[in-house]
Protein backbone atom coordinates (compact mmCIF):
# COMPACT_ATOMS: atom_id res chain seq x y z
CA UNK A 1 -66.65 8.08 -59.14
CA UNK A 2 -64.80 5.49 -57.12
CA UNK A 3 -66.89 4.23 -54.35
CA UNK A 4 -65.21 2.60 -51.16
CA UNK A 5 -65.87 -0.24 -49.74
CA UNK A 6 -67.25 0.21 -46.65
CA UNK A 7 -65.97 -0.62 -43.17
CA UNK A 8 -67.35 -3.62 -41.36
CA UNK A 9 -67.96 -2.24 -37.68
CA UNK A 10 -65.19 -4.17 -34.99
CA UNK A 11 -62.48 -4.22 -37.90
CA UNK A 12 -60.63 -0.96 -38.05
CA UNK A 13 -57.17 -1.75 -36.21
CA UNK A 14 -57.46 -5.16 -35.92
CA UNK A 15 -54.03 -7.39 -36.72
CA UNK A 16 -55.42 -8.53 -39.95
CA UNK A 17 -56.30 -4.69 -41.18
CA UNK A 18 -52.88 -3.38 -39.65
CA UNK A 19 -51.04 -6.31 -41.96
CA UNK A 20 -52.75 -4.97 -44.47
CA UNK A 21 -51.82 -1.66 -44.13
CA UNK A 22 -48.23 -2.61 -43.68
CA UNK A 23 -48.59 -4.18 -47.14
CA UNK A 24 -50.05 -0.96 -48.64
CA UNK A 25 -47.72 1.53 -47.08
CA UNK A 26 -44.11 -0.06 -46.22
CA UNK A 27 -42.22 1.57 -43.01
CA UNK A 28 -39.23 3.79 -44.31
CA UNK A 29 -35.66 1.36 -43.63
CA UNK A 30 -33.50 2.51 -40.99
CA UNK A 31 -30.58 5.10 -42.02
CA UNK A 32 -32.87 6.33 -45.06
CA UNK A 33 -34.11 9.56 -44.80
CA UNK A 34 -33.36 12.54 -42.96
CA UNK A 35 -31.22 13.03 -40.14
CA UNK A 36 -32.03 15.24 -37.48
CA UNK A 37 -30.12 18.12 -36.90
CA UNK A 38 -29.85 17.46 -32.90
CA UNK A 39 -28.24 13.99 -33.72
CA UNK A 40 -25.44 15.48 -35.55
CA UNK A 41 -25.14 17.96 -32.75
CA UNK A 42 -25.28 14.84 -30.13
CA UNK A 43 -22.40 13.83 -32.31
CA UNK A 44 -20.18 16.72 -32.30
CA UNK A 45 -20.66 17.20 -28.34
CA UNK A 46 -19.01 13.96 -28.21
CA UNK A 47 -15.54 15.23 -29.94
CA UNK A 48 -15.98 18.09 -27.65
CA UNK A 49 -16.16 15.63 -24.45
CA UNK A 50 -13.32 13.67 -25.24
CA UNK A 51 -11.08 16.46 -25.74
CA UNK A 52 -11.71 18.50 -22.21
CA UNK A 53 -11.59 15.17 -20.71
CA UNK A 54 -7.83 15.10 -21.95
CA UNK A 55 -7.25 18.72 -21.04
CA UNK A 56 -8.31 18.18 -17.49
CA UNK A 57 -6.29 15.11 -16.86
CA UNK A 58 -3.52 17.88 -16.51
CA UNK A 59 0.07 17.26 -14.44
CA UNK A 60 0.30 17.65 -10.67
CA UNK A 61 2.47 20.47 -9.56
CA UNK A 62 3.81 20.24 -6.26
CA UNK A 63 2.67 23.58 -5.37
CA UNK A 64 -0.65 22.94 -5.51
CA UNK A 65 -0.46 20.57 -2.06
CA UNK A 66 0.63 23.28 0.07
CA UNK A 67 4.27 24.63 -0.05
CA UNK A 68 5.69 23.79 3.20
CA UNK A 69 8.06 20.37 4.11
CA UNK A 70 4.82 18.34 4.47
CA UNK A 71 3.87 18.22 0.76
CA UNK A 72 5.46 15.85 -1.66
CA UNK A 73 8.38 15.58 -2.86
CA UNK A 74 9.03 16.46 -6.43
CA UNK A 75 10.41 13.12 -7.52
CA UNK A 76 6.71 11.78 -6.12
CA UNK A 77 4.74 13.79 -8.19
CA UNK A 78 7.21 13.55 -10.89
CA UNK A 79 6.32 9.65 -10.51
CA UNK A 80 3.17 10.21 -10.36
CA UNK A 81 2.37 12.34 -13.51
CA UNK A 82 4.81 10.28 -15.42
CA UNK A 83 2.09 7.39 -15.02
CA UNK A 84 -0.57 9.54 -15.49
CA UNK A 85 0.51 10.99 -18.53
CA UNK A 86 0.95 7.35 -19.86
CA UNK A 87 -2.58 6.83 -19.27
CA UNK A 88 -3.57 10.17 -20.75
CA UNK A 89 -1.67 9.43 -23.68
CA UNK A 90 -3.79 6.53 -24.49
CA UNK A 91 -6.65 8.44 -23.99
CA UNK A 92 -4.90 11.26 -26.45
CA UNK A 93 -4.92 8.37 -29.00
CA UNK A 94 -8.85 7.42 -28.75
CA UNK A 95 -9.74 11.22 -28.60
CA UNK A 96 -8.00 11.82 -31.92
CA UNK A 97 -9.53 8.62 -33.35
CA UNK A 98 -13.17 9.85 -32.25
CA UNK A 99 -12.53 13.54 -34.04
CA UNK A 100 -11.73 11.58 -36.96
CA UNK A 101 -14.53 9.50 -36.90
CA UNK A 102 -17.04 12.59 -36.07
CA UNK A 103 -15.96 14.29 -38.69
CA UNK A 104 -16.76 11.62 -41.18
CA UNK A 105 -20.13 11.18 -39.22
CA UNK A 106 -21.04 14.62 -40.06
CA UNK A 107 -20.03 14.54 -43.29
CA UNK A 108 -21.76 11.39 -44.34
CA UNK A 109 -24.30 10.46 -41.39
CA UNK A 110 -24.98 7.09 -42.50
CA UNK A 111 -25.49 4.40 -40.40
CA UNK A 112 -21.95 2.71 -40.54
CA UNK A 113 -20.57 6.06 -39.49
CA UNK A 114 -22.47 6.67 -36.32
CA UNK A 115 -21.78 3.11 -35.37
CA UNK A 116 -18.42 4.15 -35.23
CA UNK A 117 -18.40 7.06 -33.36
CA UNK A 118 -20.72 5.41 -30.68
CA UNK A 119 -17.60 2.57 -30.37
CA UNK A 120 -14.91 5.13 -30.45
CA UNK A 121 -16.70 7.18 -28.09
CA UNK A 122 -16.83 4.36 -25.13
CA UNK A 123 -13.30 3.50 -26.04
CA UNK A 124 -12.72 7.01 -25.23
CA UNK A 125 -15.00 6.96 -21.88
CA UNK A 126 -12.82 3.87 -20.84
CA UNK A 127 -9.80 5.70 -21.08
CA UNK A 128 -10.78 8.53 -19.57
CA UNK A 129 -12.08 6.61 -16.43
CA UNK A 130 -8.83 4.59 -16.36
CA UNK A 131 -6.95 7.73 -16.48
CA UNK A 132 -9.28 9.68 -14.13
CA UNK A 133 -8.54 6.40 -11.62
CA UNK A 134 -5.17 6.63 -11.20
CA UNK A 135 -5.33 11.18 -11.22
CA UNK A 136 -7.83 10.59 -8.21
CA UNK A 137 -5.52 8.07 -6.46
CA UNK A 138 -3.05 10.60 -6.72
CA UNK A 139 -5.02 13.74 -5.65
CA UNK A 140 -6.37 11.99 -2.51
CA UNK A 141 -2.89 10.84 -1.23
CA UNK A 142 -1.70 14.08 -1.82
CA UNK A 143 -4.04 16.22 -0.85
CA UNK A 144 -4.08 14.54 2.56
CA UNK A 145 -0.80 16.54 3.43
CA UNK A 146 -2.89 19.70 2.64
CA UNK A 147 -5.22 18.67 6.21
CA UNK A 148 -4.16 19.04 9.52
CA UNK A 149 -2.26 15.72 9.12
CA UNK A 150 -0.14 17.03 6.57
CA UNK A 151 3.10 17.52 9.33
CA UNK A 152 1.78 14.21 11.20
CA UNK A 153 2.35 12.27 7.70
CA UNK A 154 5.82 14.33 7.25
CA UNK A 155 6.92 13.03 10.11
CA UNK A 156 6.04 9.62 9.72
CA UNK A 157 7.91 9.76 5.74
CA UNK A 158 11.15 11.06 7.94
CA UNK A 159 11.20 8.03 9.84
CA UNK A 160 10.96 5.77 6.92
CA UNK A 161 13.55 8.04 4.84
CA UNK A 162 16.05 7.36 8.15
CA UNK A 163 15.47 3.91 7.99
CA UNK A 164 16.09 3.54 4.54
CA UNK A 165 19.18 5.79 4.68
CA UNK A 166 20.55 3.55 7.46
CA UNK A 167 20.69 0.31 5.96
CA UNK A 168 21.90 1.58 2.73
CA UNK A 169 24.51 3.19 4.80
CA UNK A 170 25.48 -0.21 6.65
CA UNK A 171 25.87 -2.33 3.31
CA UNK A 172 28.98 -4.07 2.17
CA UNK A 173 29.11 -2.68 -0.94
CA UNK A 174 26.80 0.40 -2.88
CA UNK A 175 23.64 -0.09 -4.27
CA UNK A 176 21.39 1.66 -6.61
CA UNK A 177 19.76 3.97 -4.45
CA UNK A 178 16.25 3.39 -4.97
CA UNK A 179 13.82 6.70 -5.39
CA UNK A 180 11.64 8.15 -4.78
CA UNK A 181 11.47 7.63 -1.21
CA UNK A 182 8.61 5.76 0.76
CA UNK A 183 5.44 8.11 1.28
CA UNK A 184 2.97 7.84 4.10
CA UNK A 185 -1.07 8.27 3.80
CA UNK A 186 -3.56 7.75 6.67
CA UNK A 187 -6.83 5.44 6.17
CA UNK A 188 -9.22 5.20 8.86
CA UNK A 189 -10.76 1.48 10.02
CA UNK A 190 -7.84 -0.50 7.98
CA UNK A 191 -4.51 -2.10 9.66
CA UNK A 192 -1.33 -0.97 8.92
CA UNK A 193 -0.14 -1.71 5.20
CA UNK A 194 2.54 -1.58 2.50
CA UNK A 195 2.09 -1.30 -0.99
CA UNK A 196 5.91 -2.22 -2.73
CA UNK A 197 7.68 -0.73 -5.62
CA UNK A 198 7.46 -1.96 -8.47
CA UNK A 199 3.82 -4.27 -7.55
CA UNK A 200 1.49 -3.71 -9.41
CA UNK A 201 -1.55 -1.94 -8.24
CA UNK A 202 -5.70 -2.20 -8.42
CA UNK A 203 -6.06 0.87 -7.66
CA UNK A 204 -3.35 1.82 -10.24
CA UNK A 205 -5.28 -0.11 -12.84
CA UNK A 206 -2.45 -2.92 -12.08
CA UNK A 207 0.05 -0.62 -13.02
CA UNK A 208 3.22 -0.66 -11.26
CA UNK A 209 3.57 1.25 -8.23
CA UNK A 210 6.54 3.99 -8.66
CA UNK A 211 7.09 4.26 -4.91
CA UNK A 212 6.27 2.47 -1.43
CA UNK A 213 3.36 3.42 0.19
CA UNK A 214 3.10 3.29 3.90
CA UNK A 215 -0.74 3.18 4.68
CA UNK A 216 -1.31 3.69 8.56
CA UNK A 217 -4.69 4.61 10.76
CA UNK A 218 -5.44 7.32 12.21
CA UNK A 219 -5.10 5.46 15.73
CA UNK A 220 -1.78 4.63 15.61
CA UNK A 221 -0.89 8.00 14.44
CA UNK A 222 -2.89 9.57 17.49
CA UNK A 223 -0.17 7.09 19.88
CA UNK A 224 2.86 8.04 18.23
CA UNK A 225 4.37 4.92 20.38
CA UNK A 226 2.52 2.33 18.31
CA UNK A 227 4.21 3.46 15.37
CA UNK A 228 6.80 0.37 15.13
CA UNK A 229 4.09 -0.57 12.17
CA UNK A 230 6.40 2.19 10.07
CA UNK A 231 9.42 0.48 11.08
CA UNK A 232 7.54 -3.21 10.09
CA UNK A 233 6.11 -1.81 6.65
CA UNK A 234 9.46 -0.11 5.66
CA UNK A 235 11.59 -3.39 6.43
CA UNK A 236 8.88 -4.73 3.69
CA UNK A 237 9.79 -2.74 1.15
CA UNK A 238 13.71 -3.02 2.33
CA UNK A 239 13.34 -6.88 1.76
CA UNK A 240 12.47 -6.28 -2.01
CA UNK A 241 14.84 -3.02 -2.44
CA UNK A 242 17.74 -4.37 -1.30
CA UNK A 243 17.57 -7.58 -3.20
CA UNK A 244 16.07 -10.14 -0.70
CA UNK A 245 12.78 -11.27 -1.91
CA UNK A 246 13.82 -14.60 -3.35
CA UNK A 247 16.98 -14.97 -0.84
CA UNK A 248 14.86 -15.34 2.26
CA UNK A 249 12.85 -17.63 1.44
CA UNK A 250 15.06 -20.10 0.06
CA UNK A 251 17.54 -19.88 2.37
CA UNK A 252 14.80 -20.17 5.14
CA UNK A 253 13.26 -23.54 3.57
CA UNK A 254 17.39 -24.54 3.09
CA UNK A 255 17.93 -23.87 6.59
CA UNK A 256 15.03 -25.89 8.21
CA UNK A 257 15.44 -28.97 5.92
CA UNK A 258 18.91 -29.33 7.04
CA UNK A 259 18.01 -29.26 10.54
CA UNK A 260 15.80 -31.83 10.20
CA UNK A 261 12.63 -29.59 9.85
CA UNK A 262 9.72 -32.20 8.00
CA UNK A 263 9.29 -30.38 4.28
CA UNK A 264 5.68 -29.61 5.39
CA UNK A 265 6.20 -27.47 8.43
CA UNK A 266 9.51 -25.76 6.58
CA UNK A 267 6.59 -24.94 3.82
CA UNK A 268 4.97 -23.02 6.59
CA UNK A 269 7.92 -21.08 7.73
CA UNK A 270 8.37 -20.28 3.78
CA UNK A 271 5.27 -18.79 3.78
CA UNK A 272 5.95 -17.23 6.56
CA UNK A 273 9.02 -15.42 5.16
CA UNK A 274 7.92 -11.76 4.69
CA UNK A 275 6.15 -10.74 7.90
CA UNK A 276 8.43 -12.54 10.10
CA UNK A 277 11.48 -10.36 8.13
CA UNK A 278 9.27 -7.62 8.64
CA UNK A 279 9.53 -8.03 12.12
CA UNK A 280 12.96 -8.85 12.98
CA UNK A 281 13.99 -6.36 10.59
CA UNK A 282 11.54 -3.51 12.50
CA UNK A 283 13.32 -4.77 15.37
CA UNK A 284 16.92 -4.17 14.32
CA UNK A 285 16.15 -0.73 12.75
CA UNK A 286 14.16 0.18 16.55
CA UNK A 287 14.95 -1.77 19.22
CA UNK A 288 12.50 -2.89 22.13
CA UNK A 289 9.82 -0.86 21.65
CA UNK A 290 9.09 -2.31 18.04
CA UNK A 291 8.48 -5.84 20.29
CA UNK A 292 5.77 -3.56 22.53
CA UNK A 293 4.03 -2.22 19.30
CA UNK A 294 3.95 -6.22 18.32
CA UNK A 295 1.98 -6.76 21.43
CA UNK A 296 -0.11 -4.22 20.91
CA UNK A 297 -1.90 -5.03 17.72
CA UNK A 298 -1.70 -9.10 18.06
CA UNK A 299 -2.40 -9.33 22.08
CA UNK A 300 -5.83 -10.47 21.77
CA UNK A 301 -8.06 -12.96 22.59
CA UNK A 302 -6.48 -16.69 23.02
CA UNK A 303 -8.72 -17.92 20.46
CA UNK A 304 -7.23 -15.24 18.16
CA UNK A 305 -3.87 -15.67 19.30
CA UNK A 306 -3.72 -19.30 18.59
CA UNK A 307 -5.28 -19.53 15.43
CA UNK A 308 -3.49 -21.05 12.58
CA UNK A 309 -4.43 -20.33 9.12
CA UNK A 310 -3.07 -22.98 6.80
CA UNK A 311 -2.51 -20.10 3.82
CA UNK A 312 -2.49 -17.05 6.15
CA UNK A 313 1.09 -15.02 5.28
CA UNK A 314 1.52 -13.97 9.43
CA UNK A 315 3.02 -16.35 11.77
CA UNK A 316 0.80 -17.90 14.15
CA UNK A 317 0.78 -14.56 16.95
CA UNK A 318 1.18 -16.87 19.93
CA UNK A 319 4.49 -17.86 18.49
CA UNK A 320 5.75 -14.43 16.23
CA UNK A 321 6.14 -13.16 19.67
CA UNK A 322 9.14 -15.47 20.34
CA UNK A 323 10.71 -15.00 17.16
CA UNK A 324 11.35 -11.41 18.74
CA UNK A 325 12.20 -12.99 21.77
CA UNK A 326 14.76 -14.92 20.45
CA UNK A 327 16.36 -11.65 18.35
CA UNK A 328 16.14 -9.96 21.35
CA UNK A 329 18.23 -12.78 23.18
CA UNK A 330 20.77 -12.73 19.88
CA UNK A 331 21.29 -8.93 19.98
CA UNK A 332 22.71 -9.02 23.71
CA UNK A 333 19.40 -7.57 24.86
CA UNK A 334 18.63 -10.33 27.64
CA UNK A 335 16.60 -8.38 30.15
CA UNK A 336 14.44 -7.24 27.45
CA UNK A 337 14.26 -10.56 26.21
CA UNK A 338 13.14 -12.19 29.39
CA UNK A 339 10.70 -9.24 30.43
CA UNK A 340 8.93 -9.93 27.43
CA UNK A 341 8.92 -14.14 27.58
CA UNK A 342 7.56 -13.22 31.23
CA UNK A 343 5.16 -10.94 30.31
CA UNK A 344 3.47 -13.30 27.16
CA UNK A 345 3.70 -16.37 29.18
CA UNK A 346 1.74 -14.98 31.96
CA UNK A 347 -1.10 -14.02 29.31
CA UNK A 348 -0.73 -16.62 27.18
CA UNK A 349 0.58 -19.97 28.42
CA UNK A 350 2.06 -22.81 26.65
CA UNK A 351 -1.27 -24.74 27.12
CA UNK A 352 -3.33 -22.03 24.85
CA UNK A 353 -0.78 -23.27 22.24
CA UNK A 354 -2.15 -26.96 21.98
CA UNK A 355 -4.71 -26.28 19.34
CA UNK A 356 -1.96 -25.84 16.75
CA UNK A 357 -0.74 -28.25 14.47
CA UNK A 358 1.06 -30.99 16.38
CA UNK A 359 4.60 -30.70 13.93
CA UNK A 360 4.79 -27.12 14.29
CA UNK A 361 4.30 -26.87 17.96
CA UNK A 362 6.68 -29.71 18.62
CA UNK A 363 9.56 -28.46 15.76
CA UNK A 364 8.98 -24.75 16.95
CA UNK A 365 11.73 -24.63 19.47
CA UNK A 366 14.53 -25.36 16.96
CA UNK A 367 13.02 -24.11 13.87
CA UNK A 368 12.50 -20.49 15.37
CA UNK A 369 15.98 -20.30 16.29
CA UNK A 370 17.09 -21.38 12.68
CA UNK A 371 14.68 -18.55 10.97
CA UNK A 372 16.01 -16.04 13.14
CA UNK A 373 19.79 -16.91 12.42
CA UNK A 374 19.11 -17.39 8.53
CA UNK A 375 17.11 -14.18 8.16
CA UNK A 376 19.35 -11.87 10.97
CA UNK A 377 22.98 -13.70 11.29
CA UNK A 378 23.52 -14.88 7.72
CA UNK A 379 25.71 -12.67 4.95
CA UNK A 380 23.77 -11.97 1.87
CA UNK A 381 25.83 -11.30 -1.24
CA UNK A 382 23.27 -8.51 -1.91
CA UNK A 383 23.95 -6.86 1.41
CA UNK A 384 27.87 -6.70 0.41
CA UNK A 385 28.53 -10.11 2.42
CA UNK A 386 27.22 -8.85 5.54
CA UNK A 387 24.02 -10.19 7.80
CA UNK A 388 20.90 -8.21 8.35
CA UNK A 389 22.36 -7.74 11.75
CA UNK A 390 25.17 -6.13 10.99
CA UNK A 391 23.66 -4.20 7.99
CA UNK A 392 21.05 -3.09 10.95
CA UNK A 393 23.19 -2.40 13.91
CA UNK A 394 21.49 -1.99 17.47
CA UNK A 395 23.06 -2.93 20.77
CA UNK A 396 23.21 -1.60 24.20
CA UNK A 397 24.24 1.48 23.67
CA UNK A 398 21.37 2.88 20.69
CA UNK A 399 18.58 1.63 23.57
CA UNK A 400 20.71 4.25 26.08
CA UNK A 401 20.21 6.85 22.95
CA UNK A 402 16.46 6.06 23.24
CA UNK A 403 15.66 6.31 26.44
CA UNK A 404 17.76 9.72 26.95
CA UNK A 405 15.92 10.78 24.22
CA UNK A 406 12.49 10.08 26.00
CA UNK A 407 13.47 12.13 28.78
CA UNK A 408 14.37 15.01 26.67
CA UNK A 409 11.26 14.22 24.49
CA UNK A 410 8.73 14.43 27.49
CA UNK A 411 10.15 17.44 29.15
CA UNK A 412 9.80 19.27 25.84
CA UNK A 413 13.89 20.08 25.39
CA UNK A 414 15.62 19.16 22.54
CA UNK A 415 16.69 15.52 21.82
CA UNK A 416 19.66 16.00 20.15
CA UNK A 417 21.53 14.13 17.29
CA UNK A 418 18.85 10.91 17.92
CA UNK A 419 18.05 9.20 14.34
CA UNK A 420 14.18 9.75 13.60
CA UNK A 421 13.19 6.27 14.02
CA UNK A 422 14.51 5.83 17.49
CA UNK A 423 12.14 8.67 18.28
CA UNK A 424 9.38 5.57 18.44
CA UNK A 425 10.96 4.14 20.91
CA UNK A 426 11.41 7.28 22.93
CA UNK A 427 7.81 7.97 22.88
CA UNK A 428 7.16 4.51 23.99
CA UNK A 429 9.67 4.61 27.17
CA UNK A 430 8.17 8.12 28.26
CA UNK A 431 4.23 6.90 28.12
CA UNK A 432 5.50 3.45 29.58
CA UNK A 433 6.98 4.93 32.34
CA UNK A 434 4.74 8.17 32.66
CA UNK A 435 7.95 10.82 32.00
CA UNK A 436 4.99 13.01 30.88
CA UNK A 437 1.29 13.07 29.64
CA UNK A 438 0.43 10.62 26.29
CA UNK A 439 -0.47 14.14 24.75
CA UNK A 440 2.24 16.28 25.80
CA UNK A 441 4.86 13.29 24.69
CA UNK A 442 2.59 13.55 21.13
CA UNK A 443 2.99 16.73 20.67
CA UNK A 444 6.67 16.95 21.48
CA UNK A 445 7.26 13.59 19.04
CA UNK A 446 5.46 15.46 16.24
CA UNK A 447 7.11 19.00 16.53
CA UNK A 448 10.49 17.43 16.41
CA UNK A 449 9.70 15.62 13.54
CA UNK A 450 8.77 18.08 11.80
CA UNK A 451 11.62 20.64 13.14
CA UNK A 452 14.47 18.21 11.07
């Protein structure tokens, strides 16, 4: 008979008797022994995962987004599945790699083998949210046209597509036409915007972007007449399309430094290069009433008017207003020229201007005159030899089309033969001179839009 030894009271779990114990009865290694069934199911769930995440990453079909004018076009979904499907392939890829790797897992569950799967599997959950990024992107922009903004947002690509078809009409020589055309979006509490082709995108996953994008709030579309940011954000995209990215700029720095402009303050207007194009170029596609949508989004404060930023891309706003001016002056346009030099000075005189840096504000004068003839009244080899100003014809005679057109606009009748984006300016001329309520002239601007 074996007799135990017996069990001192205050011992049994100490540390000492649980070492013990260990000694006596050694914990089983991990990956020996069975394997539960549920983790092998847990396993197999994640093949299943990975493959409906493919299958619902599916193509857009234009259909889906309504079937009138409004929806888009079918090069811009074709664009947009084609970069879908490039991220869906790579998530094809790591699918097939995790059904492979299941299978072995399965097969032989050892420890190696589920480490495997668990890597393959959030290789597979990375493309799928990467995928799933760029499908969402897509299925917000376009669903928008599905609201009742859809014909707003029509209208607004119309304008751009005129623009664009204009200056590729008024080049010296063809071009690739560049496609798909620009497509509009609204997004409440954000500033007008661009997003090129061709740049890539965060929201794309830095992809490139197959088309522009013309971002606008809702509260410029609700005042059709403030809509010279389409004509601004288009002549962004124009600058890079039609081979003038690099151009500007260099001509621009060129220009100043052999007019005597110090290197430091032709740095500036450098910098300055792409919204001030954007705005002389929004001017030559709409006339006046592009210089009235300026005022409306930088008349502000003095103190916000006057402030430089040393790396900010926008011209000071006291003096982008005179850059207009001046193209204004340069198109034949005087009256309009002088209304508006009256109107800012009065606001704004030339003593809120003497916080900014002493070279600029003394240089300004000239060097304002030289941007605007390098960037307006210079031929481009890229533009067939011919100037931005001739490319972009206005005169006289379109601001005549414009304001007939407001008339016609605000008593409801037809406006004829009048290019879309000189419908802007007709809005703006009715409101300005009350031809007819701001709501009547909206709803006339928008039907006709949408009528074309």
């Amino acid at each position: 008979m074996t007799t135990r030894a017996p069990t001192l009271p205050g011992t049994r779990g100490t540390p000492a008797a649980r070492r013990a114990g260990a000694r006596r009865s050694p914990a089983p290694r991990p990956g020996i022994g069975p394997v539960p069934r549920e983790l092998l199911t847990w396993v197999r769930v994640q093949s299943d995962n990975a493959g409906r995440h493919v299958a619902a990453l599916r193509p857009f079909t234009r259909a889906e987004f309504g079937t009138g004018p409004e929806a888009p076009t079918e090069g811009q979904v074709a664009a947009a599945n084609e970069l879908v499907d490039l991220l869906r392939g790579q998530l094809r890829l790591r699918a097939r790699e995790l059904d492979r790797m299941v299978l072995a897992a399965t097969n032989v569950p050892s420890r190696d083998h589920l480490r495997r799967v668990v890597r393959q599997k959030e290789a597979a959950h990375d493309a799928a949210r990467r995928a799933e990024q760029i499908w969402d992107f897509y299925f917000e922009l376009f669903g928008q046209r599905q609201s009742r903004f859809g014909t707003w947002l029509l209208g607004c690509d119309r304008i751009a597509l005129d623009c664009y078809q204009y200056a590729y009409l008024g080049l010296g020589r063809a071009r690739s036409i560049p496609a798909p055309a620009a497509f509009s979006y609204m997004r409440t509490g954000f500033s007008p915007a661009t997003f090129r082709r061709g740049v890539p995108l965060r929201r794309l996953g830095r992809h490139l972007n197959p088309f522009p994008l013309i971002q606008l709030p809702y509260h410029r579309l609700v005042n059709p007449w403030t809509l010279g940011a389409i004509l601004h954000e288009v002549s962004h995209n124009l600058q890079n399309d039609l081979g003038l990215a690099r151009a500007v700029p260099a001509l621009v720095g060129h220009r100043l430094r052999a007019e005597g402009i110090p290197a430091p303050v032709a740095a500036v207007w450098v910098r300055w290069n792409r919204e001030t194009f954007a705005d002389l170029a929004g001017l030559l596609l709409g006339g006046p009433a592009v210089v009235s949508s300026l005022f409306d989004v930088i008349g502000r404060s003095p103190q916000f008017v006057t402030h430089y930023n040393p790396r900010g891309p926008h011209p000071v706003p006291y003096l982008r207003v005179y850059l207009s001016i001046e193209l204004l002056r340069r198109m034949g346009l005087t009256a309009d020229a002088d209304l508006f030099r009256r109107i800012w000075s009065r606001v704004y005189p030339a003593a809120a201007a003497r916080s900014l840096p002493g070279p600029l504000r003394a240089t300004f004068p000239d060097a304002h005159r030289v941007v605007v003839d390098a960037m307006c009244y210079t031929a481009f080899p890229s533009l067939g030899n011919r100037s931005l100003a001739q490319v972009l014809r206005f005169e006289a005679k379109e601001q005549q089309m414009i304001e007939e057109a407001a008339r016609r606009l605000a008593t409801g009748d037809d406006p004829g033969v009048v290019p879309e984006r000189f419908l802007i300016g007709a809005a703006r001329f009715a409101v300005d001179r009350r031809l007819a309520s701001p709501q009547l002239i909206t709803t006339n601007f928008y039907r006709e839009l949408a009528r074309r």
